[in-house]
N, C-alpha and C. Protein backbone atom coordinates (compact mmCIF):
# COMPACT_ATOMS: atom_id res chain seq x y z
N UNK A 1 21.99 3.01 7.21
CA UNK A 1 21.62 3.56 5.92
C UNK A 1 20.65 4.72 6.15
N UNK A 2 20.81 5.71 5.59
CA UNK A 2 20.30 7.10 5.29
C UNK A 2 18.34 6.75 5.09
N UNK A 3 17.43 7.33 5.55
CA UNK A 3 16.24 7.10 4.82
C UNK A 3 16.28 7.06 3.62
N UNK A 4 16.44 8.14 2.67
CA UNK A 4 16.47 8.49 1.43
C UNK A 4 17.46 7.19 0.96
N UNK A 5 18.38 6.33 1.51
CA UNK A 5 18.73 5.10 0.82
C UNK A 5 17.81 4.21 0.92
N UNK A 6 17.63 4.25 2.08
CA UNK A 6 15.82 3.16 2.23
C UNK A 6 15.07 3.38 1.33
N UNK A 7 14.50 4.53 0.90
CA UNK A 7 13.73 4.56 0.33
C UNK A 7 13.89 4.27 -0.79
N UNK A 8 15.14 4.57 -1.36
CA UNK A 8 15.51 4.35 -2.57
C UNK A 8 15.80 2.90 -3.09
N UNK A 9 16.46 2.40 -2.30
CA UNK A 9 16.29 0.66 -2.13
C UNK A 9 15.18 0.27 -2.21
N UNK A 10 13.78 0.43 -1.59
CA UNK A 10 12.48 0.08 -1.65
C UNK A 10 11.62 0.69 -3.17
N UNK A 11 12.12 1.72 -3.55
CA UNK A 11 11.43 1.88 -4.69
C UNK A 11 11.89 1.06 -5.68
N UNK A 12 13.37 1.05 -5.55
CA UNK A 12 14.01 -0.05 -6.76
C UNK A 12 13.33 -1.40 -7.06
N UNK A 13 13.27 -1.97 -5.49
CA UNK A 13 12.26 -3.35 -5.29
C UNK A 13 10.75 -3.58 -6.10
N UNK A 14 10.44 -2.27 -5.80
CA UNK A 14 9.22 -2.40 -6.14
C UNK A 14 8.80 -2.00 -8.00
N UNK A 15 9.68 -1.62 -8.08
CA UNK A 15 9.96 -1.05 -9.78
C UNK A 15 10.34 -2.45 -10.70
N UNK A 16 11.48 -2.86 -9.93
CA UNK A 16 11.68 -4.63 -10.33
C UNK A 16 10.79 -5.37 -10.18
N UNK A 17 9.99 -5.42 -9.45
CA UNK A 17 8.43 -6.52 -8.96
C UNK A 17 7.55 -5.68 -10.09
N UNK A 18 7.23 -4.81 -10.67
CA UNK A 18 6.43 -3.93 -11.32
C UNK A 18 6.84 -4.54 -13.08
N UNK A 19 8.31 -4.32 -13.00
CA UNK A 19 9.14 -5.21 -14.61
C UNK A 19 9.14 -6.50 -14.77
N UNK A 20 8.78 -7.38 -13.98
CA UNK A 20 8.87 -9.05 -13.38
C UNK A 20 7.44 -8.96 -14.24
N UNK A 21 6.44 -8.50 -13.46
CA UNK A 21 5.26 -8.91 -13.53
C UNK A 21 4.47 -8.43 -14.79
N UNK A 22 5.20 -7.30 -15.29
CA UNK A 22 4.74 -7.08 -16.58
C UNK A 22 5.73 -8.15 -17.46
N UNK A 23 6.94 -8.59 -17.63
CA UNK A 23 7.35 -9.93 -18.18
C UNK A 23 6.66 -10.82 -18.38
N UNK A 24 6.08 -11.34 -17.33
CA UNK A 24 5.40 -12.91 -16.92
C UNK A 24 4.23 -12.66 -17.63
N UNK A 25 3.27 -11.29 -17.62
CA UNK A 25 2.20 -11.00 -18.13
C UNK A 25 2.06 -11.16 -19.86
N UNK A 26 3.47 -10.52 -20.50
CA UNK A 26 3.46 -10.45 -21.41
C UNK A 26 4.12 -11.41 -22.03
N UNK A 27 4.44 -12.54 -21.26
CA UNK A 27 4.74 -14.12 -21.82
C UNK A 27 3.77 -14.86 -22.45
N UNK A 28 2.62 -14.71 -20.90
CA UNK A 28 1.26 -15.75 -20.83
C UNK A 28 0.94 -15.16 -21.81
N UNK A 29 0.79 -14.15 -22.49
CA UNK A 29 -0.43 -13.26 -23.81
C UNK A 29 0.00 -14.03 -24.84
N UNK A 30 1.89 -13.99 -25.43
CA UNK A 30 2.16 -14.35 -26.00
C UNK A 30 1.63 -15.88 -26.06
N UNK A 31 2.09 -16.36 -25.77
CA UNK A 31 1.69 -18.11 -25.09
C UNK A 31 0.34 -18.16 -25.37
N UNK A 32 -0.28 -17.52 -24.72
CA UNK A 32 -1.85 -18.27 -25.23
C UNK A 32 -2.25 -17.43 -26.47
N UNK A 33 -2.12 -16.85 -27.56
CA UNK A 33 -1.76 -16.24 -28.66
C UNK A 33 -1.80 -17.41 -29.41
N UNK A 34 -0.16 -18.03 -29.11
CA UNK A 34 0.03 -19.15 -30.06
C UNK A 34 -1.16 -20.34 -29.69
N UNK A 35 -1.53 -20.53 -28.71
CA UNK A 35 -1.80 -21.97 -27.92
C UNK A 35 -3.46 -21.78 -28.90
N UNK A 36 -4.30 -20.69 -28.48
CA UNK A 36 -5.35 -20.34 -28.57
C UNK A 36 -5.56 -19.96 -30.30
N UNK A 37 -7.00 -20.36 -30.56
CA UNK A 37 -7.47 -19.78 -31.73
C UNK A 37 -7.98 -19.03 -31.51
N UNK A 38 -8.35 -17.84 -32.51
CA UNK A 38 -8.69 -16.28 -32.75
C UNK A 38 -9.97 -16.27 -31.25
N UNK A 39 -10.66 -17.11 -31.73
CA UNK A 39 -11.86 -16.82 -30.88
C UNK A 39 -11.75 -16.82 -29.34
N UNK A 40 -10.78 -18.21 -29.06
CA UNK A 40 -10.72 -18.55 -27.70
C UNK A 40 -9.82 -17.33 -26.95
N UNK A 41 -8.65 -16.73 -27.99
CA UNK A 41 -8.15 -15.45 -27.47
C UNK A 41 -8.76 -14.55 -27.12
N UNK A 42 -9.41 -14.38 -27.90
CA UNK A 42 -10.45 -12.84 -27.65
C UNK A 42 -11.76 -13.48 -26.45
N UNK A 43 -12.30 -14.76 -26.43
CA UNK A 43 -12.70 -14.81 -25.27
C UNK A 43 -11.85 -14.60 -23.92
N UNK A 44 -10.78 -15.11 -23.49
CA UNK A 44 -9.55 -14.69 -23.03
C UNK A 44 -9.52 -13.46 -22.62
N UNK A 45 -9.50 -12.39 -23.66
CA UNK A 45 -8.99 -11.21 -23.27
C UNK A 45 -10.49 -10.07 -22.73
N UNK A 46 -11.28 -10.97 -23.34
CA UNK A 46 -12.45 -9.92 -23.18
C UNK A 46 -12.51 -10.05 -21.19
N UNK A 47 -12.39 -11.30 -20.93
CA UNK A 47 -12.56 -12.30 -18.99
C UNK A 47 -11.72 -11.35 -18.88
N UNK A 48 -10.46 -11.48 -19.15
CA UNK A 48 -9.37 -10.97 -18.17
C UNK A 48 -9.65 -9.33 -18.13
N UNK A 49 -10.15 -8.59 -19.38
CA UNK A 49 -9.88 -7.45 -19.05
C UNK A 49 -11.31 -7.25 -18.17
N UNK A 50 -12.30 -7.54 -18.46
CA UNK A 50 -13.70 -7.42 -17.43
C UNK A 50 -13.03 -7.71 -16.01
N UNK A 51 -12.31 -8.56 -15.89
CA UNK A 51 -11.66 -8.98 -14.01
C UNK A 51 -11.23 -7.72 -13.81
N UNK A 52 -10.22 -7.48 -14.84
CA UNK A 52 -9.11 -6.04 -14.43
C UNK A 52 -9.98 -5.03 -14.18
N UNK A 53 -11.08 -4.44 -14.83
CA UNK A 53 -11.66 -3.81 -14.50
C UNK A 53 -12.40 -3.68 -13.19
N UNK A 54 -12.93 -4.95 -12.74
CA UNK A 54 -13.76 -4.78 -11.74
C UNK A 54 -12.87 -5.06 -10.35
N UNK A 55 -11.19 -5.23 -10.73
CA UNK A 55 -10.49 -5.89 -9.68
C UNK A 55 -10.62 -4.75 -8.85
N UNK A 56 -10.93 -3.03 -9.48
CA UNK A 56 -10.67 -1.90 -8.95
C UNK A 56 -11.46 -1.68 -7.57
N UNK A 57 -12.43 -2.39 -7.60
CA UNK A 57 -13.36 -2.26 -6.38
C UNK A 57 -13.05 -3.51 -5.64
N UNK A 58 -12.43 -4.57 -5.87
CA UNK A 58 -11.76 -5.24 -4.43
C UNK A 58 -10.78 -4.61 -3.47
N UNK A 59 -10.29 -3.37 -3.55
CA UNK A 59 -9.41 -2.52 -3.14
C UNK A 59 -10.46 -1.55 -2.25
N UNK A 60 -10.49 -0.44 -3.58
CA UNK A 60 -11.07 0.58 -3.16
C UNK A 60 -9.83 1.75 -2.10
N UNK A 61 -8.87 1.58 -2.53
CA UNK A 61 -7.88 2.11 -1.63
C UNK A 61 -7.70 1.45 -0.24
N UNK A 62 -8.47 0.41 -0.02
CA UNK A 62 -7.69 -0.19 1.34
C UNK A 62 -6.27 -0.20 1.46
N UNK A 63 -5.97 -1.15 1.00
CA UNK A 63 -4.06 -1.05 0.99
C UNK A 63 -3.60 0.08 1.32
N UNK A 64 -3.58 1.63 0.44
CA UNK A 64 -3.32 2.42 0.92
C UNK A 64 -3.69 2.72 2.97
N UNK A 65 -4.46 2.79 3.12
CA UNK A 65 -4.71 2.94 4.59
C UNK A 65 -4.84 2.19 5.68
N UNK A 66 -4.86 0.88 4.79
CA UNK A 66 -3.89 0.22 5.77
C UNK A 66 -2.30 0.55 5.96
N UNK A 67 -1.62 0.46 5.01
CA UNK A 67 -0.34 1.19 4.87
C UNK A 67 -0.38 2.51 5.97
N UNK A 68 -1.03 3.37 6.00
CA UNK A 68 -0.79 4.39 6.88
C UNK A 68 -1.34 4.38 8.07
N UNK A 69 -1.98 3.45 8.28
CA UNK A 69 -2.51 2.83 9.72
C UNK A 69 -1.43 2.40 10.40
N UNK A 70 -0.80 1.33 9.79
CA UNK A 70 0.13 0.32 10.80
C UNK A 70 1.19 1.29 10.68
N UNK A 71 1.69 2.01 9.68
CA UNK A 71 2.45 2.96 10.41
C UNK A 71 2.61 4.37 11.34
N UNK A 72 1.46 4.29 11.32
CA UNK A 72 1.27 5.27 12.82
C UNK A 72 1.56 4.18 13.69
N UNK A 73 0.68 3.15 14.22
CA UNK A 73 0.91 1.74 15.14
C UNK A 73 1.11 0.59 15.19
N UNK A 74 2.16 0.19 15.09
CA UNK A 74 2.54 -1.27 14.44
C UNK A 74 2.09 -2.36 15.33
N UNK A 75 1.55 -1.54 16.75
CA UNK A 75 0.91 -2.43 18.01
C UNK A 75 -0.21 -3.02 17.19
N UNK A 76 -1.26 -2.20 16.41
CA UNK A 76 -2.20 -2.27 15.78
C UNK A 76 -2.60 -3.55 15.02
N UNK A 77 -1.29 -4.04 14.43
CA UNK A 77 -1.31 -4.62 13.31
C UNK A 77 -2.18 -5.82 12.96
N UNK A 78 -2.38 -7.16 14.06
CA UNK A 78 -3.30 -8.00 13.90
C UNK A 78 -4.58 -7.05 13.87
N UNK A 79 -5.12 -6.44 14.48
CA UNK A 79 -6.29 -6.35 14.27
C UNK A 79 -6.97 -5.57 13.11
N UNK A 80 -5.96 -4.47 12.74
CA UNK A 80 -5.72 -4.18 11.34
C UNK A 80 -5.44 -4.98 10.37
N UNK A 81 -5.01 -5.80 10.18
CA UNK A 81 -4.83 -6.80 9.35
C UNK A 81 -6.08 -7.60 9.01
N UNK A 82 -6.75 -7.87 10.03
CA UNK A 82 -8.05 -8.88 10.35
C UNK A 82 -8.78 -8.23 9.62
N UNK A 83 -9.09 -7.05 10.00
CA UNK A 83 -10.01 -6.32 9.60
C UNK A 83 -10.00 -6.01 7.93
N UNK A 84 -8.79 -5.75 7.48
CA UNK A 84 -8.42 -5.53 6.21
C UNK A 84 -8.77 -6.46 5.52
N UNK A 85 -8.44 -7.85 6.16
CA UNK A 85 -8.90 -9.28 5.11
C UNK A 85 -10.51 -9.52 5.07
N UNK A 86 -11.12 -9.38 6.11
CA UNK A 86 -12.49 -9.05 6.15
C UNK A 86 -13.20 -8.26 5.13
N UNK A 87 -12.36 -7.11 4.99
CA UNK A 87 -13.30 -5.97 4.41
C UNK A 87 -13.04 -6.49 2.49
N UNK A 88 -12.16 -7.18 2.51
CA UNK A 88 -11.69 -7.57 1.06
C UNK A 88 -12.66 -8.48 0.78
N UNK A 89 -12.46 -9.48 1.56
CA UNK A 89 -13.73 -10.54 1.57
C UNK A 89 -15.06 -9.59 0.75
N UNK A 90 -15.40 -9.01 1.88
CA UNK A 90 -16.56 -8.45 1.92
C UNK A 90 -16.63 -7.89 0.24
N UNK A 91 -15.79 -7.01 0.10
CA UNK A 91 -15.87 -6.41 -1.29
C UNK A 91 -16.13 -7.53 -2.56
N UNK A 92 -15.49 -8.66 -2.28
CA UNK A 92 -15.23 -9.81 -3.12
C UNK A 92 -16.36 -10.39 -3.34
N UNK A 93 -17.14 -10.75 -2.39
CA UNK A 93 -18.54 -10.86 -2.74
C UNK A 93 -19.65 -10.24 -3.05
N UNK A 94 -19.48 -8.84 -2.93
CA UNK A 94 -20.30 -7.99 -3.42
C UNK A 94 -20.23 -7.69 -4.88
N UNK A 95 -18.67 -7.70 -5.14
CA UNK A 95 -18.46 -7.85 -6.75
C UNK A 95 -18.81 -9.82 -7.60
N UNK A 96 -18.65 -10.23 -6.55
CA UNK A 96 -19.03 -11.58 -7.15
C UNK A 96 -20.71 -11.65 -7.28
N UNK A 97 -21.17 -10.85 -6.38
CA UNK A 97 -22.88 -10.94 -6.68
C UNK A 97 -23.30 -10.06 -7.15
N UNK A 98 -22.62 -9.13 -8.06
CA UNK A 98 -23.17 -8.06 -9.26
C UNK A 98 -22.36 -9.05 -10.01
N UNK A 99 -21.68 -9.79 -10.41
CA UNK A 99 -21.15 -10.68 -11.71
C UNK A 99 -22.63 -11.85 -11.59
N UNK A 100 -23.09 -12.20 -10.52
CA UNK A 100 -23.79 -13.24 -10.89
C UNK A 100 -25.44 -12.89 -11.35
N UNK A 101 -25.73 -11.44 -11.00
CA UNK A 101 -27.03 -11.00 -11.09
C UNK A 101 -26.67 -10.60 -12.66
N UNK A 102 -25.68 -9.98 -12.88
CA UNK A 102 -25.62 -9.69 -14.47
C UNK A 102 -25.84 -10.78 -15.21
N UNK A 103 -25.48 -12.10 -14.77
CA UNK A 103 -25.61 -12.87 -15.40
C UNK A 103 -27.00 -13.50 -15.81
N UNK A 104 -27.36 -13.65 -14.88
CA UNK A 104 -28.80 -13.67 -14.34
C UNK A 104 -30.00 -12.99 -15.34
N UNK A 105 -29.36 -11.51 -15.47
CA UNK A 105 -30.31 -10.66 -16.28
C UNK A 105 -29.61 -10.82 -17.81
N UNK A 106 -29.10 -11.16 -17.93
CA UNK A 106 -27.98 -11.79 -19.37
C UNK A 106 -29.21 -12.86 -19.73
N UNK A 107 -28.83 -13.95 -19.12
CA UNK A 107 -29.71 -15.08 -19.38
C UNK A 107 -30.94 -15.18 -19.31
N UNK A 108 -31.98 -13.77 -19.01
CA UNK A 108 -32.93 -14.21 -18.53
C UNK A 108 -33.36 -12.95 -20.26
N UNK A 109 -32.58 -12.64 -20.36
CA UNK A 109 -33.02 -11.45 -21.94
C UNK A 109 -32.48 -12.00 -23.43
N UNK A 110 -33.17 -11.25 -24.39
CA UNK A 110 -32.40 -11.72 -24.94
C UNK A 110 -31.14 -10.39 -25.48
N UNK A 111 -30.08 -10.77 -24.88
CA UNK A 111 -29.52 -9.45 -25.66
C UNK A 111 -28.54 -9.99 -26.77
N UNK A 112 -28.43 -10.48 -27.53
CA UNK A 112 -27.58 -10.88 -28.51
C UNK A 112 -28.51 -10.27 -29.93
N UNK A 113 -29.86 -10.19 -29.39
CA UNK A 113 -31.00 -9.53 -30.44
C UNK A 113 -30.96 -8.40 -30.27
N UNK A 114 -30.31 -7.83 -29.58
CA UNK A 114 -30.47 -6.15 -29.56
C UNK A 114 -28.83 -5.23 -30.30
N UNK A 115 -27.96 -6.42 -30.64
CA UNK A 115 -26.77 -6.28 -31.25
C UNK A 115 -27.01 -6.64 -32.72
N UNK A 116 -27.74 -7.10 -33.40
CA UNK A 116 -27.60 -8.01 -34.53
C UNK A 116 -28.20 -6.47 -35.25
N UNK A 117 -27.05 -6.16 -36.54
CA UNK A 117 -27.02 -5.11 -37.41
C UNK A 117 -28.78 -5.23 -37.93
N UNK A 118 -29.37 -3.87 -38.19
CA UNK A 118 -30.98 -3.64 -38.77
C UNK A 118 -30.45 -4.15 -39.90
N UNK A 119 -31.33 -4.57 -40.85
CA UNK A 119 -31.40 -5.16 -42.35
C UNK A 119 -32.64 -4.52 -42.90
């Protein structure tokens, strides 16, 4: 097979894994929609989208360069790999200990008084 069929085969894959996962996504919403009352939804959506947001810095473009690492050297690969799961780690707790210090300074203020409309 031609590259340009490879490639084209591999984008298809990944376009289908891309339509899968927005499906499944937009099942569970539905689903807990019905399951959930107003409040417990919107607690729901407020978690999930705060995760989504902060999922951006468990990355940080690793993947990408790993991707272009092992393909310059595929000899490479355990130790690239190692290293990659490491550095995720690493990120994972650094975002897990700005979630827990926020919390921290959450609980330790009062901010629910600094929202409540002037009268």
């Amino acid at each position: 097979m031609s590259r340009l069929g490879a490639a084209a085969r591999t984008s298809a894959w990944v376009l289908l894994g891309k339509g899968v996962e927005r499906a499944v996504r937009l099942v569970v919403i539905v689903v807990l929609a019905r399951l959930l009352d107003p409040a417990g939804f919107g607690a729901y959506s407020v978690a999930f989208a705060f995760a989504e947001v902060f999922a951006v810095f468990t990355d940080l473009g690793l993947n990408a360069i790993l991707v272009r690492e092992l393909a310059k050297d595929r000899e490479e690969a355990p130790r690239l790999l190692g290293a990659g799961v490491l550095l995720k780690l690493l990120f994972f707790f650094r975002i897990l200990l700005s979630f827990v210090t926020v919390k921290m300074i959450h609980e330790a203020r009062d901010f629910p008084a600094l929202f409540k409309k002037a009268r």
